[in-house]
PDB file of N, CA and C in Angstrom:
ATOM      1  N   UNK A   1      47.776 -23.304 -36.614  1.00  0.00           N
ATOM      2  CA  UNK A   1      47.191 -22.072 -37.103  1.00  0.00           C
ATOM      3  C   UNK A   1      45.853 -21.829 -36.404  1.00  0.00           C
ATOM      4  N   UNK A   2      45.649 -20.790 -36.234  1.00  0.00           N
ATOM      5  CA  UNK A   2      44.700 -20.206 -35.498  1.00  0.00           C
ATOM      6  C   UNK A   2      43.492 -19.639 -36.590  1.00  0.00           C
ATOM      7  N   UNK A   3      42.231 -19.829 -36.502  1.00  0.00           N
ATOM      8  CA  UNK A   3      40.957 -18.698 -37.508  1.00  0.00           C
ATOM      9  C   UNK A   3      40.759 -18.252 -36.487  1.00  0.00           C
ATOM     10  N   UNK A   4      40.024 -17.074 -36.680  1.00  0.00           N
ATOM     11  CA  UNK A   4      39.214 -16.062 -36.569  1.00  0.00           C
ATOM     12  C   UNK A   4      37.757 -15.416 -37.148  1.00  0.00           C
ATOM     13  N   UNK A   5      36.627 -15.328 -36.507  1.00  0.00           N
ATOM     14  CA  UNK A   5      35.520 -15.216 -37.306  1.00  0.00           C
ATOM     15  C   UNK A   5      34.620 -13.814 -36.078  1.00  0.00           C
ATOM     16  N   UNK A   6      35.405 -13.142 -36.674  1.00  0.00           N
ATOM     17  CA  UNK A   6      33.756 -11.929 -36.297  1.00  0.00           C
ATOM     18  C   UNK A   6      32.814 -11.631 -36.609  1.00  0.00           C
ATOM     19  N   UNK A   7      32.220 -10.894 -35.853  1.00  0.00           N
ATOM     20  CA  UNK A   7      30.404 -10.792 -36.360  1.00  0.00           C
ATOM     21  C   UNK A   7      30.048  -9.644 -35.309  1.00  0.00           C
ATOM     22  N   UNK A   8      29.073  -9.281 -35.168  1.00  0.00           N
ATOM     23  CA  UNK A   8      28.158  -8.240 -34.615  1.00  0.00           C
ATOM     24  C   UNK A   8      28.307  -6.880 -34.707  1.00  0.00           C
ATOM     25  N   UNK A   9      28.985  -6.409 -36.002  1.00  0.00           N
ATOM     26  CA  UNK A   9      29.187  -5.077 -36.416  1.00  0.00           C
ATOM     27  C   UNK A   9      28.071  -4.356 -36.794  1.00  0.00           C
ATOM     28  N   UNK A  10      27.867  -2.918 -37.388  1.00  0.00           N
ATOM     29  CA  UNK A  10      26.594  -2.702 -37.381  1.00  0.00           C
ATOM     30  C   UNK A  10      26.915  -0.960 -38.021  1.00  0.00           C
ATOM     31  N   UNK A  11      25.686  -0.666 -37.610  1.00  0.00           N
ATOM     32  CA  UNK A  11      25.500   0.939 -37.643  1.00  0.00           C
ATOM     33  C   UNK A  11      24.719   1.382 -36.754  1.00  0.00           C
ATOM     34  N   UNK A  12      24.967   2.367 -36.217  1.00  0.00           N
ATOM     35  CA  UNK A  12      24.125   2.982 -34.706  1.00  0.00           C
ATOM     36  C   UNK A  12      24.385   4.005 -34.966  1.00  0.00           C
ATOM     37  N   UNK A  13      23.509   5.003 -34.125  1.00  0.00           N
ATOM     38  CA  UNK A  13      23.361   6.407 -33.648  1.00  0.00           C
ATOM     39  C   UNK A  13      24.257   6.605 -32.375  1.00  0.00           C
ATOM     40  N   UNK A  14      25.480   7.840 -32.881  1.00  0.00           N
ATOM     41  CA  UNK A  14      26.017   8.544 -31.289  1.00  0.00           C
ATOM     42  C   UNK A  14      25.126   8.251 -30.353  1.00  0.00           C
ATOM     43  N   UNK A  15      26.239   7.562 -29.180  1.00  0.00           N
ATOM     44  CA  UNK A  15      25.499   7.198 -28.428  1.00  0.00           C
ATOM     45  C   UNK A  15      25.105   5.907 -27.984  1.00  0.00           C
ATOM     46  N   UNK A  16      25.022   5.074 -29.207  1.00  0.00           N
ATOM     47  CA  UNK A  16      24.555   3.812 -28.515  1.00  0.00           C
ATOM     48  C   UNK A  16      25.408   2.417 -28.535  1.00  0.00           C
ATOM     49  N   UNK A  17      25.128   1.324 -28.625  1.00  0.00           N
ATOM     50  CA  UNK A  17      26.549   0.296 -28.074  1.00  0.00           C
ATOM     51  C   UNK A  17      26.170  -0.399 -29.140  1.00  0.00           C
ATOM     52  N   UNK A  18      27.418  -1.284 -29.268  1.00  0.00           N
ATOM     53  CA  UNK A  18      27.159  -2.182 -29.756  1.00  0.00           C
ATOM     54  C   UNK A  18      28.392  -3.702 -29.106  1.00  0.00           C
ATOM     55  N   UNK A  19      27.648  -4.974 -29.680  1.00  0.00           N
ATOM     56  CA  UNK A  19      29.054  -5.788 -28.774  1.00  0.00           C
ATOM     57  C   UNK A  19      29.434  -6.520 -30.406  1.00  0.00           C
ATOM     58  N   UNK A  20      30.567  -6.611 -30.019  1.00  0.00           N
ATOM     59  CA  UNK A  20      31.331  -7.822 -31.067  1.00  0.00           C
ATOM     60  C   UNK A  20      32.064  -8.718 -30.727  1.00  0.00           C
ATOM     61  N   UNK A  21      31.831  -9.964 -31.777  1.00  0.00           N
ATOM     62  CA  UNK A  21      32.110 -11.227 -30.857  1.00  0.00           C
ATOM     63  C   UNK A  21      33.272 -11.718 -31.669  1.00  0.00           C
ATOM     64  N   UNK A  22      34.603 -12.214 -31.621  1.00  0.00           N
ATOM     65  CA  UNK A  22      35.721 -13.102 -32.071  1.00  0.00           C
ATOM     66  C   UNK A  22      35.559 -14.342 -31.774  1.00  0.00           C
ATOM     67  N   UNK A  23      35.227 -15.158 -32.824  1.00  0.00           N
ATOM     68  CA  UNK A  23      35.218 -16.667 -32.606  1.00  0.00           C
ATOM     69  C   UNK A  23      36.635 -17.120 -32.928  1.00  0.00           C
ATOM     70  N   UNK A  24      37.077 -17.786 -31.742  1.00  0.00           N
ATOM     71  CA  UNK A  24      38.648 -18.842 -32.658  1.00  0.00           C
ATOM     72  C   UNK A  24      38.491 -20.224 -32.878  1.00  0.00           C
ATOM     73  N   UNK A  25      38.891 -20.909 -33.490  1.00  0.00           N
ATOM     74  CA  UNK A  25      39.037 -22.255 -33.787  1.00  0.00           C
ATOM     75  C   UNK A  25      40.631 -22.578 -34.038  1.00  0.00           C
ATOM     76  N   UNK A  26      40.836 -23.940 -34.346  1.00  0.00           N
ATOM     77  CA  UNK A  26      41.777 -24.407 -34.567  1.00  0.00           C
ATOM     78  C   UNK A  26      42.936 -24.442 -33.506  1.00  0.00           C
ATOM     79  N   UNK A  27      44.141 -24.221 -33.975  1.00  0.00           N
ATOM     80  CA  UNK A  27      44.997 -24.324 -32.141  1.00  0.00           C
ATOM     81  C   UNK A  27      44.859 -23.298 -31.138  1.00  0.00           C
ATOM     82  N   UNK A  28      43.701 -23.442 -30.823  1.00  0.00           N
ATOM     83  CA  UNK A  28      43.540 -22.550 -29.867  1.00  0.00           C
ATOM     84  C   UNK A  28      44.160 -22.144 -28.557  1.00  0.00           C
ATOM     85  N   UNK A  29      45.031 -23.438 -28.437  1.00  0.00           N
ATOM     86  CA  UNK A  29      45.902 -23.457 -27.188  1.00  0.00           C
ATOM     87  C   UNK A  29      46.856 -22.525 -27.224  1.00  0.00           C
ATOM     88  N   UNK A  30      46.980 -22.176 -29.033  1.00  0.00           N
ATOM     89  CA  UNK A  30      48.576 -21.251 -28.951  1.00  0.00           C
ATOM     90  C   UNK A  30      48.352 -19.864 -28.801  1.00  0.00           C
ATOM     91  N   UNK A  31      47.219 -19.500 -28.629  1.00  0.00           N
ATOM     92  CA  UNK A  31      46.711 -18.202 -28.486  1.00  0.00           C
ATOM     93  C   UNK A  31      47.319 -17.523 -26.857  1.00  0.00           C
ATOM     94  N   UNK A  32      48.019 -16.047 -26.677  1.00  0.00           N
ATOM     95  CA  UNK A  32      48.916 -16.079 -25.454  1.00  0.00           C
ATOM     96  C   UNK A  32      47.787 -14.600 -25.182  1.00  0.00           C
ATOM     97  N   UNK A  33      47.425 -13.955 -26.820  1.00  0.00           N
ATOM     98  CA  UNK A  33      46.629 -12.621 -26.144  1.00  0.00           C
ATOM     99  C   UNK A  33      45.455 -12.785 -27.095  1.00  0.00           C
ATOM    100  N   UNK A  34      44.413 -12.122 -27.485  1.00  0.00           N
ATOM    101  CA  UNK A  34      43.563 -11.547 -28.663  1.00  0.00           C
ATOM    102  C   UNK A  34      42.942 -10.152 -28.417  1.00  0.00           C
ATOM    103  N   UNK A  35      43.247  -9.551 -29.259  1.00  0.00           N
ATOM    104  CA  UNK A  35      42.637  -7.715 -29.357  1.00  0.00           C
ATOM    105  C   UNK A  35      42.259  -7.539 -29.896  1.00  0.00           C
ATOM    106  N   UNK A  36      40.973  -6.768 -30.476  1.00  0.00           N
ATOM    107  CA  UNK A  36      40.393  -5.824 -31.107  1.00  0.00           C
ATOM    108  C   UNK A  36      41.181  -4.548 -31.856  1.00  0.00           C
ATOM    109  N   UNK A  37      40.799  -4.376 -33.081  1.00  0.00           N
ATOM    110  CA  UNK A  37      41.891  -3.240 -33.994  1.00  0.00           C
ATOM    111  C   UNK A  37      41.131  -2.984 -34.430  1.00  0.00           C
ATOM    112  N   UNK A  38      40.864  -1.377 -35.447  1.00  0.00           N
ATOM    113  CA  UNK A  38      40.505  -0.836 -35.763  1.00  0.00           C
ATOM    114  C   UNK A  38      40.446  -0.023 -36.789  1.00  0.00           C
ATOM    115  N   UNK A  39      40.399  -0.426 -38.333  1.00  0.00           N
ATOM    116  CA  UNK A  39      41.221   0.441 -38.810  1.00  0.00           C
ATOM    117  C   UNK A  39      40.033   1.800 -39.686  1.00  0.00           C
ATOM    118  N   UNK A  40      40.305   2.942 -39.606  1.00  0.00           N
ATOM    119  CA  UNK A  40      39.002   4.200 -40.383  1.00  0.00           C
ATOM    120  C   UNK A  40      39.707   4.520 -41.833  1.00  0.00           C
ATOM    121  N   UNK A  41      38.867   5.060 -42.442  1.00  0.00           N
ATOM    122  CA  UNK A  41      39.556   4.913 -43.721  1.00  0.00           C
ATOM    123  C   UNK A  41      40.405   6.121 -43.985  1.00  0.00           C
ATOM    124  N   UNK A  42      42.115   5.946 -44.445  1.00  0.00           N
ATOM    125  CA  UNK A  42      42.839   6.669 -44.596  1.00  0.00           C
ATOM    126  C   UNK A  42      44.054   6.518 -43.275  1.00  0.00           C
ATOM    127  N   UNK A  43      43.869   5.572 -42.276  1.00  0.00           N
ATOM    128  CA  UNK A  43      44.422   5.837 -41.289  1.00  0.00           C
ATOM    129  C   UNK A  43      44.637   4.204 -40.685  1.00  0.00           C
ATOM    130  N   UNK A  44      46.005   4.081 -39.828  1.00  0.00           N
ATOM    131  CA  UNK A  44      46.479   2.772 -39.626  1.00  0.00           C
ATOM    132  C   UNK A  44      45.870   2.264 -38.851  1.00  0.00           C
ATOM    133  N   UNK A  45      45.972   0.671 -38.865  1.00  0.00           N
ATOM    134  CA  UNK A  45      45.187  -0.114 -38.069  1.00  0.00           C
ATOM    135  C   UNK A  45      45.943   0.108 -36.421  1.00  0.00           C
ATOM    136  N   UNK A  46      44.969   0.387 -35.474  1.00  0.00           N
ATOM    137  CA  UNK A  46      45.015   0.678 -34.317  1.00  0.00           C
ATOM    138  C   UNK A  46      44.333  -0.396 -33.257  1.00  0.00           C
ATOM    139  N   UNK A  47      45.691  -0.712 -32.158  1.00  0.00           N
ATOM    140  CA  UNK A  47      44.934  -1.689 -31.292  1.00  0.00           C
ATOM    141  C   UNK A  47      44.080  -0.719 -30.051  1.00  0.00           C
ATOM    142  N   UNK A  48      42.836  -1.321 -30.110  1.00  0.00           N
ATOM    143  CA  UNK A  48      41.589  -1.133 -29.530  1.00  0.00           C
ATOM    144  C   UNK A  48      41.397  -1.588 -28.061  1.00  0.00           C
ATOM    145  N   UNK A  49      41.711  -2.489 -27.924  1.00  0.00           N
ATOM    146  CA  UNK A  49      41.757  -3.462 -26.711  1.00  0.00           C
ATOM    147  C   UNK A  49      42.494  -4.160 -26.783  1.00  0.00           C
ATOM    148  N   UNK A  50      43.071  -5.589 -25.846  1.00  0.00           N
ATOM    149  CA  UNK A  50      43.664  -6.562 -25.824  1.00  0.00           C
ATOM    150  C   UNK A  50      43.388  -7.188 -24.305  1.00  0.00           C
ATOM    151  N   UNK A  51      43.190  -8.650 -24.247  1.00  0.00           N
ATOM    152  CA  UNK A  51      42.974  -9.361 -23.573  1.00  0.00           C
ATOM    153  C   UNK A  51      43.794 -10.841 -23.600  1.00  0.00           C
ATOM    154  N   UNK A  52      44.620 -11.224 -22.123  1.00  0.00           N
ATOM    155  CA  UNK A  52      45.389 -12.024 -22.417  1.00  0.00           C
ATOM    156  C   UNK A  52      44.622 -13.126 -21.812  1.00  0.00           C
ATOM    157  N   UNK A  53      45.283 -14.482 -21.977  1.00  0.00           N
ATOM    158  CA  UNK A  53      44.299 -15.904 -22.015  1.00  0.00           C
ATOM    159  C   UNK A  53      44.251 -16.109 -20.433  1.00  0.00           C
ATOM    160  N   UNK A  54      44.817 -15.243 -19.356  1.00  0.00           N
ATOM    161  CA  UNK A  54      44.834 -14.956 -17.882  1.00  0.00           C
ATOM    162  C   UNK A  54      43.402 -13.644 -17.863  1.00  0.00           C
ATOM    163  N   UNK A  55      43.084 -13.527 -18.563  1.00  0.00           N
ATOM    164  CA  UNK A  55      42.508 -12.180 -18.572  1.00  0.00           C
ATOM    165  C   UNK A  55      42.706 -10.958 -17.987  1.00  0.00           C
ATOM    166  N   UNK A  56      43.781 -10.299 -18.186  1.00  0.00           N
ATOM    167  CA  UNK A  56      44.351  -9.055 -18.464  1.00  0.00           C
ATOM    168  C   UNK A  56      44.281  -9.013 -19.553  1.00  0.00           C
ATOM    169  N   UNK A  57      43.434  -7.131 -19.046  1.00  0.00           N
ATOM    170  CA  UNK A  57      42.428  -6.482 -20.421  1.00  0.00           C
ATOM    171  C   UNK A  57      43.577  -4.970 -20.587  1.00  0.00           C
ATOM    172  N   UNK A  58      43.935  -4.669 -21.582  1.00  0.00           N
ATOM    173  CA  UNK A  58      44.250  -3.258 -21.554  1.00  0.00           C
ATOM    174  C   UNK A  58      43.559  -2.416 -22.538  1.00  0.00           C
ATOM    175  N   UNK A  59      43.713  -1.391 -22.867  1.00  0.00           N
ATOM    176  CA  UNK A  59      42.909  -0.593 -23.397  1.00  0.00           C
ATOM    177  C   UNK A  59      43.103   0.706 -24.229  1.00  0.00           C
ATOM    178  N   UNK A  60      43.024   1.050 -25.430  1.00  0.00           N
ATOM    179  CA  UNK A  60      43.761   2.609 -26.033  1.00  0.00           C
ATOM    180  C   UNK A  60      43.000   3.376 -24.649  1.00  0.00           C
ATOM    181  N   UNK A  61      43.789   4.996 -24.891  1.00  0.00           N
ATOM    182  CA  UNK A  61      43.155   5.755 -24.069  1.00  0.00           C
ATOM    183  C   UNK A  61      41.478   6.393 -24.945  1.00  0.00           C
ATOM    184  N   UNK A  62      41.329   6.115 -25.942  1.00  0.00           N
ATOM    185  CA  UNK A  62      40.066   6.766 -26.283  1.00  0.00           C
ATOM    186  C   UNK A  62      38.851   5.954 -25.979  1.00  0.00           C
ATOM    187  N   UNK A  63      39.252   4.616 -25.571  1.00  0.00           N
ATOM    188  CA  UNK A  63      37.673   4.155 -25.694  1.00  0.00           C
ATOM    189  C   UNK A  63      38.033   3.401 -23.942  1.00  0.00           C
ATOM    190  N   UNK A  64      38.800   3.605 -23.236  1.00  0.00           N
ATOM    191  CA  UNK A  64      38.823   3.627 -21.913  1.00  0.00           C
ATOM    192  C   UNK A  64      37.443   3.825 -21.135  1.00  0.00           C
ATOM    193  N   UNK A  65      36.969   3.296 -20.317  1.00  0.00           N
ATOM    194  CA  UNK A  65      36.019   3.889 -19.870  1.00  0.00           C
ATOM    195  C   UNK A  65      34.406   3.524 -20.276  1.00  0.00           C
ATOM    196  N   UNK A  66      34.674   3.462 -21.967  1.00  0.00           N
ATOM    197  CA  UNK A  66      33.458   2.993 -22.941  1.00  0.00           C
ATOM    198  C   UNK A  66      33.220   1.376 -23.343  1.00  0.00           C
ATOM    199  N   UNK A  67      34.648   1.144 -23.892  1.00  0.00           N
ATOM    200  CA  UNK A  67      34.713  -0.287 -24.121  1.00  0.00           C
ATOM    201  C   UNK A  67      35.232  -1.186 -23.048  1.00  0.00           C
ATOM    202  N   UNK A  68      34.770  -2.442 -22.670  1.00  0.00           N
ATOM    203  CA  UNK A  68      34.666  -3.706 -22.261  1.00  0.00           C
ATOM    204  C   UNK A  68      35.247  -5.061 -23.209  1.00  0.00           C
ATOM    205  N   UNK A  69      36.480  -5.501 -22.844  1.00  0.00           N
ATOM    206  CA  UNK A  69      36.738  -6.901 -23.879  1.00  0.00           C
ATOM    207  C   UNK A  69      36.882  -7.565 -22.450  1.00  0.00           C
ATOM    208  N   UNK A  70      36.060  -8.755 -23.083  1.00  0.00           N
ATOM    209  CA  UNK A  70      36.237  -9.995 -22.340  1.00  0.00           C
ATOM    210  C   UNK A  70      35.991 -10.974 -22.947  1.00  0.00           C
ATOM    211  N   UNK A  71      36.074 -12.394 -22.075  1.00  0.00           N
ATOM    212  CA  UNK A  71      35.930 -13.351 -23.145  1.00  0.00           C
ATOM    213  C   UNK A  71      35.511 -14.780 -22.557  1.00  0.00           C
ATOM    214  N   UNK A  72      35.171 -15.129 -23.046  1.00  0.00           N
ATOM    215  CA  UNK A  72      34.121 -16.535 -22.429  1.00  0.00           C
ATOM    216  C   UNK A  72      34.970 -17.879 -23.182  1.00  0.00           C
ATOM    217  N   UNK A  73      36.102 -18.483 -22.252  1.00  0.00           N
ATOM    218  CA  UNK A  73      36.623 -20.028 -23.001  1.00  0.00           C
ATOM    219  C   UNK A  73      36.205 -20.980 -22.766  1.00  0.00           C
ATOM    220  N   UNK A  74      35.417 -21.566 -22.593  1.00  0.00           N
ATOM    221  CA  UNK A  74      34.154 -22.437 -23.215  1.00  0.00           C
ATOM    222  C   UNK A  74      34.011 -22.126 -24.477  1.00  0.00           C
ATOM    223  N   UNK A  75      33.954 -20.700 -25.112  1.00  0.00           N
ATOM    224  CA  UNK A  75      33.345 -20.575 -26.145  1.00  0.00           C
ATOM    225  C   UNK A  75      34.598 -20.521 -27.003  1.00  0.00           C
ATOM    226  N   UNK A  76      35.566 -20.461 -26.286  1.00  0.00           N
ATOM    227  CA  UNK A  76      36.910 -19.659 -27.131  1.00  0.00           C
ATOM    228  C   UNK A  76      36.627 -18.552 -28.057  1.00  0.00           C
ATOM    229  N   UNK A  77      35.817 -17.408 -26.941  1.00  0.00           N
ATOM    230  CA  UNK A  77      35.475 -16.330 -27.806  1.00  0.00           C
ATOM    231  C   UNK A  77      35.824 -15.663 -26.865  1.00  0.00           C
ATOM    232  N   UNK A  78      35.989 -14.314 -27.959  1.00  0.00           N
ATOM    233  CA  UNK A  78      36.628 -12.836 -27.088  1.00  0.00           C
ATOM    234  C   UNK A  78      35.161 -11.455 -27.404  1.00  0.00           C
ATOM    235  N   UNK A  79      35.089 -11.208 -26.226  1.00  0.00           N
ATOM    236  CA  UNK A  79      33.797  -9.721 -27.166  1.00  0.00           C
ATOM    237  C   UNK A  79      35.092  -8.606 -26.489  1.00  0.00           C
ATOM    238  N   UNK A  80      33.677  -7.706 -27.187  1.00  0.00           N
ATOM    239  CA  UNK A  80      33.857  -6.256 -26.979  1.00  0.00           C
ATOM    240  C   UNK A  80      32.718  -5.469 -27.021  1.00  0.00           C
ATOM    241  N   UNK A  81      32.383  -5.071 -26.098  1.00  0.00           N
ATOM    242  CA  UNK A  81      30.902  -4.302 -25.494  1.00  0.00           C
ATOM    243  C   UNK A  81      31.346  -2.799 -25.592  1.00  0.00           C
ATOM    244  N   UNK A  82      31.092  -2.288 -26.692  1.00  0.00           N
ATOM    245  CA  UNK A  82      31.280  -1.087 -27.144  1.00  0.00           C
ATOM    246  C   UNK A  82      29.991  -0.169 -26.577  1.00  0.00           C
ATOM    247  N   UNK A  83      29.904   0.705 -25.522  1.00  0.00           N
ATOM    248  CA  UNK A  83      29.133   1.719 -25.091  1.00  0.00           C
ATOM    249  C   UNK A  83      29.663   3.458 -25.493  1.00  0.00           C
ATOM    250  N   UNK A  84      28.311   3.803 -25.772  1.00  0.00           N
ATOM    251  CA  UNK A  84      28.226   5.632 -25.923  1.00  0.00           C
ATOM    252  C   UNK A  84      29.805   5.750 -27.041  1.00  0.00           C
ATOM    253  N   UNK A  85      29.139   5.195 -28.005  1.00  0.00           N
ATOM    254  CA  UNK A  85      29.733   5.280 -29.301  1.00  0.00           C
ATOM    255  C   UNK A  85      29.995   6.749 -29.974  1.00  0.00           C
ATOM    256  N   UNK A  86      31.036   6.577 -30.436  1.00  0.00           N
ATOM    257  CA  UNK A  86      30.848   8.311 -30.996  1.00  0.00           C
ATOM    258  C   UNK A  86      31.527   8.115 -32.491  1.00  0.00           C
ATOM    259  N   UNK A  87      31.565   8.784 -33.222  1.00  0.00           N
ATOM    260  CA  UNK A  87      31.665   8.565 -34.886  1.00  0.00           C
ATOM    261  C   UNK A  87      32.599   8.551 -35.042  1.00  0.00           C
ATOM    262  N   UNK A  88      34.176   9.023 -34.133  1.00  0.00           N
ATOM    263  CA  UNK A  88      35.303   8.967 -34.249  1.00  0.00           C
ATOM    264  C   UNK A  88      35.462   7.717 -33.942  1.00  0.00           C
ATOM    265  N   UNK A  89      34.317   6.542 -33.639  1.00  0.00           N
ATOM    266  CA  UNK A  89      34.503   4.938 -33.539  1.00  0.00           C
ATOM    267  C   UNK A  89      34.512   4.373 -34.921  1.00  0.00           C
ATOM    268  N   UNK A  90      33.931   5.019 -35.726  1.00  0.00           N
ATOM    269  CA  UNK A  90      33.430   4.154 -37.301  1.00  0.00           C
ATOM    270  C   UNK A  90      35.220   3.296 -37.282  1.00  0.00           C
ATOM    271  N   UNK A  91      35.072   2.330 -38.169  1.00  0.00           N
ATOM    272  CA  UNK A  91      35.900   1.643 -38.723  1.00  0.00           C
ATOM    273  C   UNK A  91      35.600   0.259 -39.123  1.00  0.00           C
ATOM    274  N   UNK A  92      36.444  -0.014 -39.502  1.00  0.00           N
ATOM    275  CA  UNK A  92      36.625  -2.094 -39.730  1.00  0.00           C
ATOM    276  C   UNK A  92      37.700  -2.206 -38.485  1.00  0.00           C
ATOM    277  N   UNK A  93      36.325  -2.759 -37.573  1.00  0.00           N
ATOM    278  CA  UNK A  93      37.307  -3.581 -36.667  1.00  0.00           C
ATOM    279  C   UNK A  93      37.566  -5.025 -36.996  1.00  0.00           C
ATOM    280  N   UNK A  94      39.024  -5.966 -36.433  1.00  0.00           N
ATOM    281  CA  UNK A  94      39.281  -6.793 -36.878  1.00  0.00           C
ATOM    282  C   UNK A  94      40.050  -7.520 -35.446  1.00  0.00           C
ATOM    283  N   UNK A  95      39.460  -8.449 -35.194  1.00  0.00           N
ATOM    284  CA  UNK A  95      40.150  -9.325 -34.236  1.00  0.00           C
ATOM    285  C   UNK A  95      41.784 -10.017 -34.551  1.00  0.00           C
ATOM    286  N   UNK A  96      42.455  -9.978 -33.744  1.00  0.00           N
ATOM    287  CA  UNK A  96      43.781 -10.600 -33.912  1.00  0.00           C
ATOM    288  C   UNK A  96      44.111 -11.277 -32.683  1.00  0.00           C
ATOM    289  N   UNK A  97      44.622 -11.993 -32.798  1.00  0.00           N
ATOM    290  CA  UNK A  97      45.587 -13.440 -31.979  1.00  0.00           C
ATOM    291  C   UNK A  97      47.082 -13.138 -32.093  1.00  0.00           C
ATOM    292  N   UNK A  98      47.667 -13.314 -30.555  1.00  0.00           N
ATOM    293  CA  UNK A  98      49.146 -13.086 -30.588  1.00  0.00           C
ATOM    294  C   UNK A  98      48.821 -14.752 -29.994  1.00  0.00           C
ATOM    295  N   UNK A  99      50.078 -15.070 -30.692  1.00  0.00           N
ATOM    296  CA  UNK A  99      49.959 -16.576 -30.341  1.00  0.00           C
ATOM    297  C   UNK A  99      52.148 -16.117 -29.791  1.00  0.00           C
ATOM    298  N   UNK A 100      52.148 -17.696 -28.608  1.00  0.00           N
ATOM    299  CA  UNK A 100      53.311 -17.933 -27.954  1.00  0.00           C
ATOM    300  C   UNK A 100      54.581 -17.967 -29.335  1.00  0.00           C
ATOM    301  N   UNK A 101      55.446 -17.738 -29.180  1.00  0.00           N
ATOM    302  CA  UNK A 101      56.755 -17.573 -29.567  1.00  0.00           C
ATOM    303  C   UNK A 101      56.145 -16.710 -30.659  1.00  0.00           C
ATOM    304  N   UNK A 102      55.624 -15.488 -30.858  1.00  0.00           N
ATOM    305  CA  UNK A 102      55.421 -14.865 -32.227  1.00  0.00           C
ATOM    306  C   UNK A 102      56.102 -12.751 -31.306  1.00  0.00           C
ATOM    307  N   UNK A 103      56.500 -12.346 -32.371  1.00  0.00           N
ATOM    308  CA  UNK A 103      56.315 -11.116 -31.699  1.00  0.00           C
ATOM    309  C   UNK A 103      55.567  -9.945 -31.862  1.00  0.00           C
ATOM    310  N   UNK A 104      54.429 -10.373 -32.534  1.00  0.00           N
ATOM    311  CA  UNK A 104      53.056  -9.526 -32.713  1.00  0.00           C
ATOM    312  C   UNK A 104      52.019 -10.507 -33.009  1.00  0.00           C
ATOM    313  N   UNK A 105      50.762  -9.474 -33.046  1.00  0.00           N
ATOM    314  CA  UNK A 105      49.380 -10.342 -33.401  1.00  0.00           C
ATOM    315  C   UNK A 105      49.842 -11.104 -34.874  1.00  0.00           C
ATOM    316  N   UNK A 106      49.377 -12.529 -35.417  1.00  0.00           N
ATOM    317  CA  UNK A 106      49.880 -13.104 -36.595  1.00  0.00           C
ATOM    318  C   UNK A 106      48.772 -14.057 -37.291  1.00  0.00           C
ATOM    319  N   UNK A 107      47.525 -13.665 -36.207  1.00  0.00           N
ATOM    320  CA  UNK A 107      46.328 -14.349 -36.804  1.00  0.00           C
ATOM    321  C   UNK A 107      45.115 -13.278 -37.158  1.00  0.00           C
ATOM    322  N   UNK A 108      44.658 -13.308 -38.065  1.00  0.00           N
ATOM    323  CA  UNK A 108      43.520 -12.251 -38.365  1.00  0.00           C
ATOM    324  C   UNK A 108      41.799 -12.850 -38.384  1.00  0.00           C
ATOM    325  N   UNK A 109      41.042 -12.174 -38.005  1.00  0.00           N
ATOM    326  CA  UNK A 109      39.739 -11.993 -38.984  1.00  0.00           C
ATOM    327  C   UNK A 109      39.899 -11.787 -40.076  1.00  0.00           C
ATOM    328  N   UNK A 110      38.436 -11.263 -40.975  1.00  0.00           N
ATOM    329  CA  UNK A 110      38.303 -10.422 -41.743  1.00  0.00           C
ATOM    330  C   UNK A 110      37.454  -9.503 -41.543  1.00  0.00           C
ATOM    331  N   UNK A 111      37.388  -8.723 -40.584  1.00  0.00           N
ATOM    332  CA  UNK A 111      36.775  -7.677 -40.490  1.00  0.00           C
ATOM    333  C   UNK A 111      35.137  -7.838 -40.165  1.00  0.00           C
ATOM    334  N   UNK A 112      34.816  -6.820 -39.327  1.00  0.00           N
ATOM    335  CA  UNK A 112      33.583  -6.532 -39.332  1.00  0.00           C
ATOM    336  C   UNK A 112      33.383  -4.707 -39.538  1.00  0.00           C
ATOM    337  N   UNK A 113      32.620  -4.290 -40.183  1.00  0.00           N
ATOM    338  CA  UNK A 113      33.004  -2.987 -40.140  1.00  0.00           C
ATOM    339  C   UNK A 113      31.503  -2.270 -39.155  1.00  0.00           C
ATOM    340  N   UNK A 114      31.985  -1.047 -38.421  1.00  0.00           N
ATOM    341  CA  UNK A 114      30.855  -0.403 -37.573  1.00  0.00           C
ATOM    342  C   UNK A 114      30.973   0.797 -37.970  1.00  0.00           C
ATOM    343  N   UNK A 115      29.604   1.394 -37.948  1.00  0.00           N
ATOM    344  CA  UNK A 115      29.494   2.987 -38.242  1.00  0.00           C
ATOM    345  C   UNK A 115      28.821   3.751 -37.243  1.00  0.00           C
ATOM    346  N   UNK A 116      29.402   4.729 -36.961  1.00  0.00           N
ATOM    347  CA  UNK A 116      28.542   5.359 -35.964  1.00  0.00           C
ATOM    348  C   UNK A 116      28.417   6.473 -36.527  1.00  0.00           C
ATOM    349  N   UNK A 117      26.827   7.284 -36.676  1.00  0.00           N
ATOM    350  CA  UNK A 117      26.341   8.786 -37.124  1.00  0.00           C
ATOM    351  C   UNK A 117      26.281   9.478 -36.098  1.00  0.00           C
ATOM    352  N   UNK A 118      26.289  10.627 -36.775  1.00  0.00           N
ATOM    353  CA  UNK A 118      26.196  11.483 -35.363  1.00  0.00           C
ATOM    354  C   UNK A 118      24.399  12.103 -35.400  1.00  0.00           C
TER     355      UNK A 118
END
């Protein structure tokens, strides 16, 4: 089994960045991708990014361009360098782990939630 521990969520002004960090522990070996999701209130959780343990990064088309996931294994951590934020970003983002023989993400955080004002 895989944890998950995020952190660096926040509140900002349109416009400005913020990064968030996914810590994993435990079998970390079985980890094959980890992404960033998103969920706003009233509306389904949406993958944000994804980054595989080769590092191939893909990306929704809305934050293309803005967001950055990468990830440092030494640390067995994944970020996400969120730039020129816009309020259609607010949500609880939540890190997930696709681990080998699974056929979706099957490890969670619990959330960090970000707000962006306009």
């Amino acid at each position: 089994q895989v944890q998950l521990v995020e952190s660096g969520g926040g509140q900002v002004q349109a416009g400005g960045s913020l990064r968030l960090s996914c810590a994993a522990s435990g079998r970390t070996f079985t980890i094959y991708t980890t992404g960033w999701f998103r969920q706003a209130p009233g509306n389904e959780r949406e993958l944000v990014a994804g980054i595989t343990n080769g590092g191939g990064a893909t990306y929704a088309d809305s934050v293309k361009g803005r967001f950055t996931i990468y990830r440092d294994n030494a640390k067995d951590t994944v970020y996400l360098e969120m730039n020129n934020l816009k309020p259609e970003d607010t949500g609880v983002y939540y890190c997930g782990a696709y681990t080998y023989g699974s056929s979706w993400y099957d490890n969670w955080g619990q959330g960090t939630q970000v707000t962006v004002s306009s």
